[in-house]
N, C-alpha and C. Protein backbone atom coordinates (compact mmCIF):
# COMPACT_ATOMS: atom_id res chain seq x y z
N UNK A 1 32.55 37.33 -57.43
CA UNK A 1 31.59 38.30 -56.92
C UNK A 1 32.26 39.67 -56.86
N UNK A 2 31.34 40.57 -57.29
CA UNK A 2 32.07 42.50 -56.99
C UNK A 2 31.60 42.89 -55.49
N UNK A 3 32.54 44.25 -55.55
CA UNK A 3 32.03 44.47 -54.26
C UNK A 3 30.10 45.05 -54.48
N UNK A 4 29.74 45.08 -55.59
CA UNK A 4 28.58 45.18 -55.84
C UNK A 4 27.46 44.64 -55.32
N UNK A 5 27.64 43.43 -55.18
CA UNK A 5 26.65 42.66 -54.59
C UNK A 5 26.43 42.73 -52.61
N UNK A 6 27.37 43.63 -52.38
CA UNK A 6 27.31 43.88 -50.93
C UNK A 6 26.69 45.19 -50.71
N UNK A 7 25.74 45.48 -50.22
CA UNK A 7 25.43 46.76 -49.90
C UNK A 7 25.28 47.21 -48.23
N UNK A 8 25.61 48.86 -48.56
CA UNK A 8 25.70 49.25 -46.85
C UNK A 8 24.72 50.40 -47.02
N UNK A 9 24.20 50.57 -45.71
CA UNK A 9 23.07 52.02 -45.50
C UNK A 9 23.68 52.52 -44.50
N UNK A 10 23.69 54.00 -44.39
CA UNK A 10 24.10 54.73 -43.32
C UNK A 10 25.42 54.89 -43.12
N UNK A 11 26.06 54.79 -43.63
CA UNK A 11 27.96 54.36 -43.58
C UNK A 11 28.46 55.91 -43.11
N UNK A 12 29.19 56.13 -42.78
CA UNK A 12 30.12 56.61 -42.37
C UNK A 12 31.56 56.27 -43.03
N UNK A 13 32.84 57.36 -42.32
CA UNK A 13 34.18 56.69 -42.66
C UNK A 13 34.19 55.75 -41.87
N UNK A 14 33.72 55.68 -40.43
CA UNK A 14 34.23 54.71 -39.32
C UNK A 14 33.30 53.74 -39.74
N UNK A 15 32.25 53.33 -39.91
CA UNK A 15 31.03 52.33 -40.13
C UNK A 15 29.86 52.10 -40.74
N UNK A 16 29.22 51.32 -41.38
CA UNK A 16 28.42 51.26 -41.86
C UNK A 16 26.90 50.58 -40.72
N UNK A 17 25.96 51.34 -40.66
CA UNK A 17 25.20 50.91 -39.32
C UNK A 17 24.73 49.43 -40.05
N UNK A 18 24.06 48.99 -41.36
CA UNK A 18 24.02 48.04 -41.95
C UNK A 18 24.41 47.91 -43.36
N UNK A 19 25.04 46.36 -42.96
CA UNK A 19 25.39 46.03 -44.02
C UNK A 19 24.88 44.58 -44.82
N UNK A 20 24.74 44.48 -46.03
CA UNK A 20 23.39 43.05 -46.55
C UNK A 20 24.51 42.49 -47.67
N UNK A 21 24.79 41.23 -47.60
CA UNK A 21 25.31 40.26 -48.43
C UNK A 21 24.56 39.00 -48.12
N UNK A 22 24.14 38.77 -49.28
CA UNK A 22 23.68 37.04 -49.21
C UNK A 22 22.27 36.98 -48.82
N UNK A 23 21.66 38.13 -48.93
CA UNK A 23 20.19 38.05 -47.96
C UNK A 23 20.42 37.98 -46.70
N UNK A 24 21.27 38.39 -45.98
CA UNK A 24 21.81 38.82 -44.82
C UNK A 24 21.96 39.94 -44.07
N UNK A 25 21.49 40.31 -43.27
CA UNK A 25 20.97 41.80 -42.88
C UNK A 25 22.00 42.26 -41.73
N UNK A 26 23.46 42.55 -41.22
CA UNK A 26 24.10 43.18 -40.55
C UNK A 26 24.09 44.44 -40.02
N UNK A 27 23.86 44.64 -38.67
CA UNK A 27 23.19 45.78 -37.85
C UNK A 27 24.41 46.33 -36.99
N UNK A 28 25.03 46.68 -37.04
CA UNK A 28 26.50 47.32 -36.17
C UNK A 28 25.43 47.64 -35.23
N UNK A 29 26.32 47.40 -33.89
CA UNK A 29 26.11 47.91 -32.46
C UNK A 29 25.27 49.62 -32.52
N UNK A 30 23.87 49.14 -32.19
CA UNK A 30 23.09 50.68 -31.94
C UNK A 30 22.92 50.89 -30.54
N UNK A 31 22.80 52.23 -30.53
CA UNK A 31 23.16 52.66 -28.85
C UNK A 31 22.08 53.97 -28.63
N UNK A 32 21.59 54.21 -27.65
CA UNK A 32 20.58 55.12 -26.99
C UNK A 32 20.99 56.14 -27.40
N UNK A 33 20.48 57.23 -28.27
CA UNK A 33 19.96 58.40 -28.38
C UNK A 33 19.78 59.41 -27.15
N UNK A 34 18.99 59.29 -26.58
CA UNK A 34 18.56 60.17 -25.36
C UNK A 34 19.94 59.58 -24.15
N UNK A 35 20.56 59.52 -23.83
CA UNK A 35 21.73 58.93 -22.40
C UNK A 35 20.61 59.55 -21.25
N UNK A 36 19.49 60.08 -21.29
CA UNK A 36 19.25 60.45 -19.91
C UNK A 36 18.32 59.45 -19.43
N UNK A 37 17.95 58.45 -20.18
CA UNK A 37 16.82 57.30 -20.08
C UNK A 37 17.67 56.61 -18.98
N UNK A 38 16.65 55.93 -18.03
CA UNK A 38 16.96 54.92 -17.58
C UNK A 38 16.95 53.49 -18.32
N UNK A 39 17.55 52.43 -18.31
CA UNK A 39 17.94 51.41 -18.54
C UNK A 39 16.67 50.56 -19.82
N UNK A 40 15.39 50.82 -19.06
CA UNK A 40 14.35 50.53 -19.58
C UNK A 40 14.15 51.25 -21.22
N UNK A 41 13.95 52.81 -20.99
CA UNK A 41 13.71 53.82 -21.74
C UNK A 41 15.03 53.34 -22.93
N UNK A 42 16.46 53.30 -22.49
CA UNK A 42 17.06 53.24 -23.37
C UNK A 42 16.73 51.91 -24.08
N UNK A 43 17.02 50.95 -23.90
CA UNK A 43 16.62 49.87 -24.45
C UNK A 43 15.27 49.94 -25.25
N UNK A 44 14.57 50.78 -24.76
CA UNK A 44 13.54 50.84 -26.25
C UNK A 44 13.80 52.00 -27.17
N UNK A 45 14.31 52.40 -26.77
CA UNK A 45 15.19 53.34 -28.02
C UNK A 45 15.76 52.61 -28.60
N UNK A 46 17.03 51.78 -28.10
CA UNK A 46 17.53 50.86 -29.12
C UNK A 46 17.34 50.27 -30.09
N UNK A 47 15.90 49.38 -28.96
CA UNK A 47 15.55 48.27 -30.01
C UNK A 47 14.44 49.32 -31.53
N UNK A 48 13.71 50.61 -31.26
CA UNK A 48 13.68 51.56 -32.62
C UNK A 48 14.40 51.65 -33.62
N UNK A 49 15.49 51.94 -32.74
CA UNK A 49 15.94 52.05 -34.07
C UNK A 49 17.01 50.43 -34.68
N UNK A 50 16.91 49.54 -33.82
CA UNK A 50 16.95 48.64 -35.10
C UNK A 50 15.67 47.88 -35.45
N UNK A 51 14.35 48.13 -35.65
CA UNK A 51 13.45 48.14 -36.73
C UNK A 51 13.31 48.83 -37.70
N UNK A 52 13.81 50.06 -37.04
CA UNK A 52 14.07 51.50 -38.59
C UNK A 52 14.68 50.67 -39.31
N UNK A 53 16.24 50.30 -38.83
CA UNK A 53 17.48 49.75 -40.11
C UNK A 53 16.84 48.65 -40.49
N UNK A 54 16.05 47.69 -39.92
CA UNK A 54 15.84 46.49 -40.37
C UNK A 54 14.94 46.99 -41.29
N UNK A 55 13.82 47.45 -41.23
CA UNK A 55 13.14 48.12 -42.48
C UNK A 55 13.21 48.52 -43.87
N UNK A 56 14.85 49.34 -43.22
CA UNK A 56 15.65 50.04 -44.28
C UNK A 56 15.93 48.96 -45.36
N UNK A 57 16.33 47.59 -44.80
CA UNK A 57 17.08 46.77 -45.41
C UNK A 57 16.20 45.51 -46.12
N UNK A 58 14.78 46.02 -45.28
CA UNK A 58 13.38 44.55 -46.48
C UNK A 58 13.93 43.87 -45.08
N UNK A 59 13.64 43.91 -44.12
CA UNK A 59 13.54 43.06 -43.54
C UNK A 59 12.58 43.12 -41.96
N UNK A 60 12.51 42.77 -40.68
CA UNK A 60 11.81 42.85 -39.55
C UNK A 60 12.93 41.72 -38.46
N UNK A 61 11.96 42.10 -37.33
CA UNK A 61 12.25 41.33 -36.26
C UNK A 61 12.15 40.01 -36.35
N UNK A 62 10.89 39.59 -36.87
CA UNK A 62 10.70 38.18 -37.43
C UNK A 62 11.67 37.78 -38.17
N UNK A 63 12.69 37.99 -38.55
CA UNK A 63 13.61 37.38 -39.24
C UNK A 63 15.35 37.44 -38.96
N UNK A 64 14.86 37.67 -37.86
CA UNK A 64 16.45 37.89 -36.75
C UNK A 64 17.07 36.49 -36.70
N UNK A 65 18.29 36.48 -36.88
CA UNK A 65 19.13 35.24 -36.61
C UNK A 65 19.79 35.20 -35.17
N UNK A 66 20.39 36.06 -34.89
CA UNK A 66 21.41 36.74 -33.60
C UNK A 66 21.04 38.21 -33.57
N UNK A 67 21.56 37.87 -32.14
CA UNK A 67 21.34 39.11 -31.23
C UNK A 67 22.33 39.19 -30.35
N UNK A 68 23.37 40.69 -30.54
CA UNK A 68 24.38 40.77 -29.29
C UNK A 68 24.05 41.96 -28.54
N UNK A 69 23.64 41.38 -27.18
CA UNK A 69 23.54 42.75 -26.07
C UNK A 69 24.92 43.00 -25.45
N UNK A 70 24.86 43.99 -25.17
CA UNK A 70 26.21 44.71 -24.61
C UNK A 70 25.29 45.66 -23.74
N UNK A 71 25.76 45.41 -22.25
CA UNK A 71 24.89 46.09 -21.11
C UNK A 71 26.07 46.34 -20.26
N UNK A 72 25.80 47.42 -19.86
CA UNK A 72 26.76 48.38 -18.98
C UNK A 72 26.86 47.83 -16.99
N UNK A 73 25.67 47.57 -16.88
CA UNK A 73 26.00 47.14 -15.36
C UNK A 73 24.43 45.95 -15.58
N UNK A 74 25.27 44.89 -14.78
CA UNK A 74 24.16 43.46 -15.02
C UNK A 74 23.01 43.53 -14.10
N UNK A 75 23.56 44.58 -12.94
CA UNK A 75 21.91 44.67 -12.33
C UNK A 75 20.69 45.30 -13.30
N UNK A 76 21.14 45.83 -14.56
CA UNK A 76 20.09 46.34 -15.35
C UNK A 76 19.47 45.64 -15.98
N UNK A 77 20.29 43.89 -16.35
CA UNK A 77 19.81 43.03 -17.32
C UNK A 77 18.24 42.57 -16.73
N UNK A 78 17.92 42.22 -15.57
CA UNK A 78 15.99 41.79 -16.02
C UNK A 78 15.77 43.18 -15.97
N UNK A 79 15.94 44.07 -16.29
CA UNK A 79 14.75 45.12 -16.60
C UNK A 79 14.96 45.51 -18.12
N UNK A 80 16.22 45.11 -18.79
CA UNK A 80 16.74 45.30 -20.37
C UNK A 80 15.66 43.89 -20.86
N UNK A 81 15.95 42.54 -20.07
CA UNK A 81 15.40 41.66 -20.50
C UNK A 81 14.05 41.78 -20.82
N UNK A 82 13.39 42.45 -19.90
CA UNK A 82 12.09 42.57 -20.16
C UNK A 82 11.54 42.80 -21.19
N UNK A 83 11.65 44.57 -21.43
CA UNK A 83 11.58 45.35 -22.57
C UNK A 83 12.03 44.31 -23.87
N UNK A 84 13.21 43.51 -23.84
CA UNK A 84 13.57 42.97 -25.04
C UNK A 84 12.07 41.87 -25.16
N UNK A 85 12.19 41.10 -24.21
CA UNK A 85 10.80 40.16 -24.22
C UNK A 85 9.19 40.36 -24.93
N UNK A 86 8.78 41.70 -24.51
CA UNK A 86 7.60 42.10 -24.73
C UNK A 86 8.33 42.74 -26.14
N UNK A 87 9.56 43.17 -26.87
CA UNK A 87 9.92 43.80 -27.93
C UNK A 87 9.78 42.46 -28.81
N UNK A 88 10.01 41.41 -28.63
CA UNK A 88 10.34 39.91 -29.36
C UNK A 88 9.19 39.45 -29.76
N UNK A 89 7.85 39.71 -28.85
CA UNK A 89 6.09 38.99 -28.29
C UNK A 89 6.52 38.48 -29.42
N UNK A 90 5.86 37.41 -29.80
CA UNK A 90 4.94 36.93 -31.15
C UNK A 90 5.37 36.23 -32.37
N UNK A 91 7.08 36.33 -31.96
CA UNK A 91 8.16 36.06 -32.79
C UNK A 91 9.15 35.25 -31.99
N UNK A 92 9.60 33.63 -32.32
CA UNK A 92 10.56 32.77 -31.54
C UNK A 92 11.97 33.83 -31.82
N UNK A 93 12.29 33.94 -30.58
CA UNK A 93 13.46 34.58 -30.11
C UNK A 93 14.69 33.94 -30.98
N UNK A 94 15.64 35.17 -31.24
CA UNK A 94 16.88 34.38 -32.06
C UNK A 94 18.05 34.31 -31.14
N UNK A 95 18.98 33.88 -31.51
CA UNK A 95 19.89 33.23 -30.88
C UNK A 95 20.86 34.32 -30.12
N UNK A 96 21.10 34.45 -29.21
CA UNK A 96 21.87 35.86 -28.23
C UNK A 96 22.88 35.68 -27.35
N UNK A 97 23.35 36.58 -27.47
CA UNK A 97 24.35 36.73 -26.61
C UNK A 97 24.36 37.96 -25.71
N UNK A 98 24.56 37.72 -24.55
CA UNK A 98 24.38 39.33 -23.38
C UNK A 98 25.93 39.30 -22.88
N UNK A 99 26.54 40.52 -23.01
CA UNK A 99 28.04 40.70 -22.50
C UNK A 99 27.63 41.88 -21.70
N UNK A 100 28.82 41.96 -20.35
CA UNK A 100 28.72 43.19 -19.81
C UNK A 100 29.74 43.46 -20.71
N UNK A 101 29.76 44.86 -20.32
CA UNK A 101 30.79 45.36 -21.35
C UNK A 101 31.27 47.45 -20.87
N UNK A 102 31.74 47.55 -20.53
CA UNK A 102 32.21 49.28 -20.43
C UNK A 102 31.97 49.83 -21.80
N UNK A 103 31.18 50.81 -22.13
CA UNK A 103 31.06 51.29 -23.57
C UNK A 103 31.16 52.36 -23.70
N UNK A 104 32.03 52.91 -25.28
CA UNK A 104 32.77 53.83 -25.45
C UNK A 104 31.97 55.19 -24.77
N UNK A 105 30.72 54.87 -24.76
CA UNK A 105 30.06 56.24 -23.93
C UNK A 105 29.88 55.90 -23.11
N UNK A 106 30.08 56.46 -21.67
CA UNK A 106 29.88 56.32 -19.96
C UNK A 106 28.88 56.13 -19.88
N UNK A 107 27.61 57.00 -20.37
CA UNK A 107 25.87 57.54 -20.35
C UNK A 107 25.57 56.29 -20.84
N UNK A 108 25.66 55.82 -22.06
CA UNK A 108 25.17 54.15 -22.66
C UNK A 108 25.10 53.50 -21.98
N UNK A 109 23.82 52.63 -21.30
CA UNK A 109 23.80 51.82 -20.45
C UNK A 109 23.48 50.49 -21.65
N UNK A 110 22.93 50.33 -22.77
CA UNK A 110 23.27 49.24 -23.61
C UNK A 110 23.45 49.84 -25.14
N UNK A 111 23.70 48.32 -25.45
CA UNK A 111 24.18 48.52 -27.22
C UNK A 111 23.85 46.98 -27.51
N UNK A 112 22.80 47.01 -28.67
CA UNK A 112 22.62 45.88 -29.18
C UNK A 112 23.17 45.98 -30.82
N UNK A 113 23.48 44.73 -31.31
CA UNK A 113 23.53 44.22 -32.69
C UNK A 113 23.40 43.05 -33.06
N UNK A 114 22.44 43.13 -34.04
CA UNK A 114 21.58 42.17 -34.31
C UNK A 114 21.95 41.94 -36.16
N UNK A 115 22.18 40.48 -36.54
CA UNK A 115 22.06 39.76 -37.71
C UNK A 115 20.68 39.29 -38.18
N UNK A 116 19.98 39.54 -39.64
CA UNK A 116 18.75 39.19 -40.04
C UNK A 116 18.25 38.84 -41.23
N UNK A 117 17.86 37.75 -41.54
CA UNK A 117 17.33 37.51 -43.17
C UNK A 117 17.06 38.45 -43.54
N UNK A 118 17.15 38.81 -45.22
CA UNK A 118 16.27 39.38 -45.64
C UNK A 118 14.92 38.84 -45.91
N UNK A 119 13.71 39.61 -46.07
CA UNK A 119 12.21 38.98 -46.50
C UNK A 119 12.40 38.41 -47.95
């Protein structure tokens, strides 16, 4: 195989936000835009913009394998949970993981990354 058959969108020197091998949709850790949101607000920012990338890549929510949350303080998790819940409606939930975690930005109260078929 070349490195051909791997493709990345959005890359950077430090990262590529996704990357697709195998019909496999890789979402590097996305993080809130606005830092002035509360917990709620950010988390649906998040989860935006990974439907943008998933989009980018032929793919959706419906076709999520994993999911890693990374949440800044755990009293925020049922109100992150929520938002993720009503973000999931309609579609069996994929497989997750929730870490607290200190993140490289103070203001970031989460960071998700999410793995996904392609369509």
């Amino acid at each position: 195989m070349s490195h051909s058959d791997i493709q990345k969108f959005n890359s950077t020197e430090v990262m590529s936000a996704v990357t697709v091998f195998n019909q496999v949709v890789y979402l590097s850790g996305q993080v809130p835009t606005d830092t002035d949101l509360d917990i709620e607000g950010q988390t649906r920012d998040v989860l935006q913009k990974v439907d943008q990338l998933l989009s980018l890549a032929n793919t959706d929510k419906s076709r999520l394998l994993s999911a890693q949350i990374f949440i800044k303080n755990l009293e925020d998790f049922p109100a992150a949970n929520a938002v993720w819940v009503d973000w999931i409606k309609g579609h069996v939930a994929p497989s997750r993981a929730t870490i607290q975690a200190d993140l490289v930005n103070p203001k970031w109260l989460i960071e998700i990354a999410v793995t996904a078929a392609q369509n």
